[in-house]
Each structure stands twice: as structure tokens, then as C-alpha cells.
Protein backbone atom coordinates (compact mmCIF):
# COMPACT_ATOMS: atom_id res chain seq x y z
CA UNK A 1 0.00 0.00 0.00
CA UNK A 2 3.05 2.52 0.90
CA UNK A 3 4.53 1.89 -2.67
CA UNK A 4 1.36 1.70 -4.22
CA UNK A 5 1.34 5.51 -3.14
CA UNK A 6 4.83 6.26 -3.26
CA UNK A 7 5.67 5.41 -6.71
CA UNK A 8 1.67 6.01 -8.08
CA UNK A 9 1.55 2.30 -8.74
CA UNK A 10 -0.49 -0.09 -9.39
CA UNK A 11 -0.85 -3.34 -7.14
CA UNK A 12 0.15 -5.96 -9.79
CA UNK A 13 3.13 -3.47 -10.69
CA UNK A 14 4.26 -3.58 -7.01
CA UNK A 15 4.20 -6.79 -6.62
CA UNK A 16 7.58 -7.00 -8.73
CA UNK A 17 8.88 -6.16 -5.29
CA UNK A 18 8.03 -9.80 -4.26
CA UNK A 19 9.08 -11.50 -7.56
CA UNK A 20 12.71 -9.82 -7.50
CA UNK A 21 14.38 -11.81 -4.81
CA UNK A 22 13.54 -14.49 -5.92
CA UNK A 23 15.18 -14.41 -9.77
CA UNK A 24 18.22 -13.18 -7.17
CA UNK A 25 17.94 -16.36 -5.15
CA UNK A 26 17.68 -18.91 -8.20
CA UNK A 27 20.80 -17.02 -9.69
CA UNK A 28 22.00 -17.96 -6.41
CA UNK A 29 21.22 -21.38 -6.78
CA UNK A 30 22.59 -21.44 -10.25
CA UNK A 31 25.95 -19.96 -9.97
CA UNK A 32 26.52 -20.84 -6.14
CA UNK A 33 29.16 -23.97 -6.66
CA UNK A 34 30.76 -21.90 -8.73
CA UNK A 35 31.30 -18.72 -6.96
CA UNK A 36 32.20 -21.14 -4.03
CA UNK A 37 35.08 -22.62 -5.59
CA UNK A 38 36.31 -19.50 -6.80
CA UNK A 39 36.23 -16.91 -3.68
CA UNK A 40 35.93 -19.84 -0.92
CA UNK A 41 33.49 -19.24 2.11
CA UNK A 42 34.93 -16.04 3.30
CA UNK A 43 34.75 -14.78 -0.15
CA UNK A 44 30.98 -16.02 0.13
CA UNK A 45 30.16 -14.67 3.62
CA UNK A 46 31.83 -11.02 2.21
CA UNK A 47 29.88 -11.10 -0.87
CA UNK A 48 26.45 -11.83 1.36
CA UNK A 49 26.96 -8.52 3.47
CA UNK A 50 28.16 -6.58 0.68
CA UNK A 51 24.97 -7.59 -1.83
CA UNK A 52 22.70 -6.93 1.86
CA UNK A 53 24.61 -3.70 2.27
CA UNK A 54 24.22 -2.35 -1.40
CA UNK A 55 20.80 -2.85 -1.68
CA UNK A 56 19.80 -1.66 1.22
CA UNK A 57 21.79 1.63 1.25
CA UNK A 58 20.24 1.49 -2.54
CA UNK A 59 16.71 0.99 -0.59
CA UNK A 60 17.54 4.01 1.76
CA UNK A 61 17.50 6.51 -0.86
CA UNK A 62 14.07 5.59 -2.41
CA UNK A 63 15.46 5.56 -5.99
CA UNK A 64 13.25 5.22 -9.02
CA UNK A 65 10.86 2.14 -9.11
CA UNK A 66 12.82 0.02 -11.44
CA UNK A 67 15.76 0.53 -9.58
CA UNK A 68 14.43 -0.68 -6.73
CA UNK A 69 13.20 -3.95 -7.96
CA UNK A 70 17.04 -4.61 -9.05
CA UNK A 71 18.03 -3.46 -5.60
CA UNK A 72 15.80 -5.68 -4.04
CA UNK A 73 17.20 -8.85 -6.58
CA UNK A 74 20.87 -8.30 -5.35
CA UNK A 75 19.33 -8.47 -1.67
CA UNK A 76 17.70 -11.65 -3.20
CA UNK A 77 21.03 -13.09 -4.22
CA UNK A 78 22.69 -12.10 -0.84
CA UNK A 79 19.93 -14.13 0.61
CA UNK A 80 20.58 -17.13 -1.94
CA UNK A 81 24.11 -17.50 -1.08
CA UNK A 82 24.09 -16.90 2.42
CA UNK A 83 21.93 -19.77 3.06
CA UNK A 84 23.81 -22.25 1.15
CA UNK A 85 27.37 -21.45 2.90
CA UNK A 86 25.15 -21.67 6.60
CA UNK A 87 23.17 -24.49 5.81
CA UNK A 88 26.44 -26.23 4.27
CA UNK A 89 28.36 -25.28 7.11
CA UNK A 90 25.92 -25.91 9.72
CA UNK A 91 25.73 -29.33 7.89
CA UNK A 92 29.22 -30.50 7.95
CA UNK A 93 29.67 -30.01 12.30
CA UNK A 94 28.51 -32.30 14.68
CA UNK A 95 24.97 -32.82 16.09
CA UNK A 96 23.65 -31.02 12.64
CA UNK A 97 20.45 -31.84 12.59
CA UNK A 98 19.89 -29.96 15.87
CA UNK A 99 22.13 -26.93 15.00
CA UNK A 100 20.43 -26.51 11.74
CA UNK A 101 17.40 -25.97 12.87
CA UNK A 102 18.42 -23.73 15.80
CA UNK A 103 19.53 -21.85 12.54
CA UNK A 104 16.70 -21.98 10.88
CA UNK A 105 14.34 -21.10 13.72
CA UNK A 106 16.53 -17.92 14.44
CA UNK A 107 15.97 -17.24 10.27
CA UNK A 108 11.81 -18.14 10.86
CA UNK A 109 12.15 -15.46 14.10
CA UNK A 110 13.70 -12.90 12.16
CA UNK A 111 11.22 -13.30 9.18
CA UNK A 112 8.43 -12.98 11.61
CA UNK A 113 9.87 -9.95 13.32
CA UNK A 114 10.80 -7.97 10.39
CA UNK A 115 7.78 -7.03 8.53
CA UNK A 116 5.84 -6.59 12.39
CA UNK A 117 8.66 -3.92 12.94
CA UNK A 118 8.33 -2.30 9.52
CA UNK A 119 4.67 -2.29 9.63
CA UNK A 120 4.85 -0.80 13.04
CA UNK A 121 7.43 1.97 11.81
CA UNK A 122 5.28 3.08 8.83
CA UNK A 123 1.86 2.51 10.55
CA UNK A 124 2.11 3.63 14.07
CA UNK A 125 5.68 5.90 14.01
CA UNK A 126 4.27 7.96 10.58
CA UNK A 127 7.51 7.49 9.10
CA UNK A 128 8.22 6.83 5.29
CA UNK A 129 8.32 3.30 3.98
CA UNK A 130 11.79 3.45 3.61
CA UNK A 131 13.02 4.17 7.19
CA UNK A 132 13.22 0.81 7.88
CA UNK A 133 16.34 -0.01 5.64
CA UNK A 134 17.89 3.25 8.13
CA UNK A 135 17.46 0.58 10.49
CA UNK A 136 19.24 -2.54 8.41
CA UNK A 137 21.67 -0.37 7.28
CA UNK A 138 22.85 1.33 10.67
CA UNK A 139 22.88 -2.64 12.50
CA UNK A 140 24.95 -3.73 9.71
CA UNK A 141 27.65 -0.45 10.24
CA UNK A 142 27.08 -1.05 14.32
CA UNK A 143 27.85 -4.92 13.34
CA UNK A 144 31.29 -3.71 11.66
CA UNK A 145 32.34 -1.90 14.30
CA UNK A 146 31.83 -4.36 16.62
């Protein structure tokens, strides 16, 4: 509804939002193996943040419509091979099966928290859509400088 009004869009338009990360996730899924054996798992865990931080500091400045369905497809791909290196790392140490899905419980809590605290911020705070990438953004600095 807040880009519906934002960008003087229609619904089905909008909904590109939705469809983005996900062609960034099944690039993900395509290339993965490959990128792995070229830049390693640090080069993979590096990659994750940066694709996270450049689309969301991309998200931040509310940039034309277009761009931010490609911003929200590199967040996509982020997302895509972040859980491949955790869920293949996770795999590979002992008691797995438990580990994993501590991991994917904390990924389940965070997906359930998210939109409640973005809703919240644009419903109840007034603020613009957008103010809740200030938020991603400024964790992910405070997470560097940690």
C-alpha cells in the first residue's frame, strides 16, 4: 500500500517487489558452486553482506521504481548465497540436525519480526516506507564496528 502511493503504482506493478528476490535467489542457486570454488566461504560470507549492504543503502535513498526492484534482486542473491554457505556449514559439524534448525528457527524469528517492525514503523511511528532499511543499514555499520 506505501509503494502503491509512493511510486503512483499499481498493485500488480508492485508486486515485482516480491518477484525480484527471488530471480536473485535462483541465480544464487545457479551460480553458487561456482562462486564457491572461486572466492571460498569467506569470499561467500563477504559477498552476502556486501549484496545486503548495497541494496539496502540502494533501498535508503528511495530511488526510481525500477531501480528498486534490481536493488531488491541483489538483496535476493545475498539471501541465496548466504543460506547455502550456513546451511552447508551448519551441515558438515557435529549434532547437525539440531544446529540446523536452531539456525533456521533464528531465520523463521527474524522473518516474523521484520515485517511486524516495519509495519509498526510506517503505521504507528508515521515514518516513510523506507526508514526501515535506516534501520538494516545502521545494524549492519554497528555490526562492523563491533
Amino acid at each position: 500500500m506505501q509503494l502503491e502511493k509512493y511510486y503512483d503504482l499499481s498493485y500488480i506493478v508492485v508486486s515485482l517487489i516480491f518477484l525480484s528476490p527471488f530471480v536473485g535467489y535462483i541465480l544464487a542457486a545457479a551460480i553458487n558452486n561456482m562462486l564457491h570454488r572461486k572466492i571460498g566461504q569467506r569470499g561467500i560470507g563477504v559477498t552476502c553482506g556486501i549484496c545486503h549492504i548495497i541494496a539496502y543503502i540502494i533501498i535508503c535513498l528511495h530511488p526510481p521504481y525500477p531501480v528498486l526492484v534490481l536493488a531488491y534482486a541483489v538483496a535476493g542473491f545475498g539471501n541465496g548465497i548466504s543460506d547455502a554457505a550456513w546451511n552447508a556449514w551448519v551441515g558438515n559439524l557435529d549434532r547437525a540436525n539440531e544446529t540446523l534448525g536452531f539456525l533456521h528457527a533464528f531465520y523463521g524469528i527474524g522473518g516474523t519480526i521484520s515485517p511486524l517492525i516495519a509495519t509498526s514503523l510506517i503505521t504507528k511511528a508515521n515514518l516513510p516506507w523506507y526508514n526501515f532499511y535506516y534501520v538494516m543499514v545502521s545494524s549492519f555499520c554497528h555490526d562492523l564496528n563491533s
